[in-house]
Protein backbone atom coordinates (compact mmCIF):
# COMPACT_ATOMS: atom_id res chain seq x y z
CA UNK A 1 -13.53 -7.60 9.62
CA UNK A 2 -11.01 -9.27 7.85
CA UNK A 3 -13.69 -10.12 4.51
CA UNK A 4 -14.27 -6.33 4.07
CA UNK A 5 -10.70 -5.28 4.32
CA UNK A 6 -7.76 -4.40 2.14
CA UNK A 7 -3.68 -4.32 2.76
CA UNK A 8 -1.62 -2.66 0.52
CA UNK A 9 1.82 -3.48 -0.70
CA UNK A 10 4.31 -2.05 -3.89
CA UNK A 11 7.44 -0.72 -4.68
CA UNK A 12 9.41 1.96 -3.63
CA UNK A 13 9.87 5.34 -6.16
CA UNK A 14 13.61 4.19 -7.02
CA UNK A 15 11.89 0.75 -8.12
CA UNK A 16 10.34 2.76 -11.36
CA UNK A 17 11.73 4.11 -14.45
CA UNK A 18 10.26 7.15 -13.30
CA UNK A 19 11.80 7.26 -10.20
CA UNK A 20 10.86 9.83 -7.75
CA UNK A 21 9.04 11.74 -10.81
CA UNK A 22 5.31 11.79 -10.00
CA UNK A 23 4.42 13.89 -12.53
CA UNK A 24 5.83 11.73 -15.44
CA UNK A 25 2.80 10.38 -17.50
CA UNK A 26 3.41 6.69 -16.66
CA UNK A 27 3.80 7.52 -12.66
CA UNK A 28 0.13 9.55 -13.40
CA UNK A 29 -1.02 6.54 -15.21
CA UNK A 30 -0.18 4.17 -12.52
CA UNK A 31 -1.91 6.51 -10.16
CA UNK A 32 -5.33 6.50 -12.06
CA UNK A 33 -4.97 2.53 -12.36
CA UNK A 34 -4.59 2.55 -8.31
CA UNK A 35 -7.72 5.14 -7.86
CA UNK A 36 -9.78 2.35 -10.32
CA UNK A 37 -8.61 -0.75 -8.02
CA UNK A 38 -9.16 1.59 -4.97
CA UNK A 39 -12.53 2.05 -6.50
CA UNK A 40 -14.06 -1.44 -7.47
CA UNK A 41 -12.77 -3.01 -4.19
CA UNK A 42 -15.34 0.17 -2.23
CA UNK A 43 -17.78 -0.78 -4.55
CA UNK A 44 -17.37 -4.27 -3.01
CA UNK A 45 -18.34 -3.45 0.27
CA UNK A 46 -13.65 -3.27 1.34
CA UNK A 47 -14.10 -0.34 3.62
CA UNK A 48 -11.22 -0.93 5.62
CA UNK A 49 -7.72 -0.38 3.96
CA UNK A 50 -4.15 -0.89 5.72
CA UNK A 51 -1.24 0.95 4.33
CA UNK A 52 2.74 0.41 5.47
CA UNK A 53 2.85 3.81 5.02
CA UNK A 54 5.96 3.48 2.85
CA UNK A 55 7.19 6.14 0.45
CA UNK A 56 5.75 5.07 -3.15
CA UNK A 57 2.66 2.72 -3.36
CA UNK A 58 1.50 2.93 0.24
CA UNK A 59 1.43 6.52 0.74
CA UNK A 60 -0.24 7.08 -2.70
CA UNK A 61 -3.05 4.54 -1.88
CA UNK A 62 -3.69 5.71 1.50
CA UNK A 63 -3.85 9.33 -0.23
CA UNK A 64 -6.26 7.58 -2.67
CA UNK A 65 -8.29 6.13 0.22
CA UNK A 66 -8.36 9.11 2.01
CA UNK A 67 -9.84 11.14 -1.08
CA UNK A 68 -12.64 8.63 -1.85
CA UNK A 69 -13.72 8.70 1.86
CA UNK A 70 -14.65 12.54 1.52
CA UNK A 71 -17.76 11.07 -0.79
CA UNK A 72 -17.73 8.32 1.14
CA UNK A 73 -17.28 8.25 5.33
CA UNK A 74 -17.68 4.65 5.94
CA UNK A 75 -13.99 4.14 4.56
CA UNK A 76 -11.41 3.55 7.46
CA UNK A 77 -7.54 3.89 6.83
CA UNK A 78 -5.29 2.31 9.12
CA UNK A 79 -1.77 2.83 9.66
CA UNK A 80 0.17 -0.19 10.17
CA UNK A 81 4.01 1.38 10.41
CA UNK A 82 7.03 -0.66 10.64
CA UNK A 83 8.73 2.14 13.65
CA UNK A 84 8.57 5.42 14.39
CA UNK A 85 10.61 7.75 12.63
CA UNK A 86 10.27 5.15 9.34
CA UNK A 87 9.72 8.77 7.30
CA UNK A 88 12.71 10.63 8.91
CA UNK A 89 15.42 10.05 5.73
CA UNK A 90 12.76 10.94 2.70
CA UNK A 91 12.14 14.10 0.78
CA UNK A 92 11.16 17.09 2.72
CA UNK A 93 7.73 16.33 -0.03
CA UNK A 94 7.81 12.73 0.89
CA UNK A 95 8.23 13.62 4.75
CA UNK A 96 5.33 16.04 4.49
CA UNK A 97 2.69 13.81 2.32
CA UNK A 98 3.30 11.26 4.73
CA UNK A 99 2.42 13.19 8.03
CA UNK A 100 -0.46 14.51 6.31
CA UNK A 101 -1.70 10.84 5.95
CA UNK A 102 -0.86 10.02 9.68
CA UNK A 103 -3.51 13.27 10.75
CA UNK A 104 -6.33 11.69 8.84
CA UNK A 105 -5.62 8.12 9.15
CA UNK A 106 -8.30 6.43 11.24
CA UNK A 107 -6.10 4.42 13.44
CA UNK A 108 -1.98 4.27 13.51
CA UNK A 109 0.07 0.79 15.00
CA UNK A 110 3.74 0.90 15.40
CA UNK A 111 5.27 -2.85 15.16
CA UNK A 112 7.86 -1.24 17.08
CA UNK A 113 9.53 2.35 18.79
CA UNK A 114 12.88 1.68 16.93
CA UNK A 115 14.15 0.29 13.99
CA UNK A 116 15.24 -3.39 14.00
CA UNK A 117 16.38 -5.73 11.28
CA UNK A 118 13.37 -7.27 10.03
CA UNK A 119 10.70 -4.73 11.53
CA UNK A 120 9.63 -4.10 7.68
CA UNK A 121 8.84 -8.26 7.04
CA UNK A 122 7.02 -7.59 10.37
CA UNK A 123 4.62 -4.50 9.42
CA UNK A 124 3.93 -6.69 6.02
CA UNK A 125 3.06 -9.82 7.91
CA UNK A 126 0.89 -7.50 10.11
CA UNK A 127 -0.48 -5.72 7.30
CA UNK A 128 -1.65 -9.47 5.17
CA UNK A 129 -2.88 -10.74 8.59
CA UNK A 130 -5.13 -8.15 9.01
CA UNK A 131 -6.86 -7.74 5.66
CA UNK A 132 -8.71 -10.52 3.66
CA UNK A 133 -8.04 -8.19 0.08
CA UNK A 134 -4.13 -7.78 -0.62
CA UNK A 135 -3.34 -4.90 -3.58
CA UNK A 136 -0.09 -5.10 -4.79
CA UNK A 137 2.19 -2.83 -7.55
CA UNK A 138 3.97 -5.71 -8.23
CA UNK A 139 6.62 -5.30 -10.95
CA UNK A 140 7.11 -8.96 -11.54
CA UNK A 141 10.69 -9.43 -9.41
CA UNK A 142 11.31 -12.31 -7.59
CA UNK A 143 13.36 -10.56 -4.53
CA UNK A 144 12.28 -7.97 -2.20
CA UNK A 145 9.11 -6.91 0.22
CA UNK A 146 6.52 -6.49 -2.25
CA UNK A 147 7.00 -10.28 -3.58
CA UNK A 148 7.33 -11.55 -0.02
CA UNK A 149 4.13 -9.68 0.74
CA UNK A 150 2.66 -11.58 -1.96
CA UNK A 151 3.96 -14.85 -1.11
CA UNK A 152 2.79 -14.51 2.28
CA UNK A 153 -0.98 -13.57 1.57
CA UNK A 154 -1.32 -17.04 -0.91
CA UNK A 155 0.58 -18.81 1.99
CA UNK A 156 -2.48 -17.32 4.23
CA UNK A 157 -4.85 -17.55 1.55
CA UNK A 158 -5.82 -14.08 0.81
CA UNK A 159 -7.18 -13.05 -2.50
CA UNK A 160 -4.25 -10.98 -4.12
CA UNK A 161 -4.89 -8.15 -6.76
CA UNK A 162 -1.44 -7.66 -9.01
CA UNK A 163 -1.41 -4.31 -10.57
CA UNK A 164 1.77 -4.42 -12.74
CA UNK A 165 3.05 -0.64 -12.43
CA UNK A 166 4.43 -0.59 -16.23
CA UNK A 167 1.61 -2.56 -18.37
CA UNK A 168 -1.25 -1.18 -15.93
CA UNK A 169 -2.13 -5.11 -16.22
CA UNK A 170 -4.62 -6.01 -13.43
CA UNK A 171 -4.27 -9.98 -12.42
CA UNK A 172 -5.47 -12.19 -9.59
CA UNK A 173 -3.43 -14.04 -7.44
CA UNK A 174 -0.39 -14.66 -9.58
CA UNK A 175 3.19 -14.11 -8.80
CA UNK A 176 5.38 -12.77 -11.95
């Protein structure tokens, strides 16, 4: 399963210039550039995607996934969530997008009931190991999640796609 499957990992809204703005032009233009990635890798036979569910990237590419599988039904989102409650601090928008995704998502894992420390480097090590394809809006920073994601999929030897969120640059396998 792993050959025909995709993880996704990015940054958080606060991580942007735009911030929590989605309908500033360069948040839209990141979206369209995610849709296109989203896109070629169907077109490749990926018809399994795994999302974090995390507010920013993840929940706009499972929202992305979950609009291309009304063409096309073969497409299967999973879940892959770091604990429950991980939504429970975000915007009443945020809180409401993201239950939305959990009712159509094909299959939902907790790495755990309750918060710990490290429970997120968990979900993303659960989230590489389970997809051959990782996607990542990668902003080119050395520190955080989305690079450690990164770091661990070459460690594991998964092809990684770097969308850069400002340039719209699409790369493979390089880390900033």
């Amino acid at each position: 399963m792993v050959d025909s499957s995709c993880a996704f990992t990015g940054h958080r809204p606060h991580k942007f210039p735009w911030r929590y703005n989605e309908v500033d032009e360069r948040c839209v233009a990141l979206k369209a550039a995610l849709m296109e990635q989203i896109t070629r890798l169907t077109r490749a036979k990926i018809t399994d995607f795994y999302s974090g569910g995390a507010d920013g990237v993840d929940c706009w590419a499972a929202m992305i996934v979950l609009e291309l599988r009304k063409k096309n039904p073969a497409l299967r989102l999973h879940m892959l969530l770091p604990h429950e409650g991980q939504a429970d601090k975000w915007s009443d928008s945020a809180q409401e997008r993201y239950h939305l995704i959990l009712k159509q998502a094909d299959s939902i894992e907790y790495v755990s009931r309750e918060y710990y420390d490290g429970c997120m480097l968990d979900r993303n090590h659960r989230l590489v190991g389970a997809a051959g394809t990782l996607l990542a809006v990668y902003n080119g920073e050395r520190r955080g999640g989305t690079a450690a994601t990164i770091r661990y999929a070459r460690k594991l030897g998964r092809r990684i796609i770097i969308l850069n969120p400002i340039t719209l640059e699409v790369t493979e396998g390089k880390v900033g």
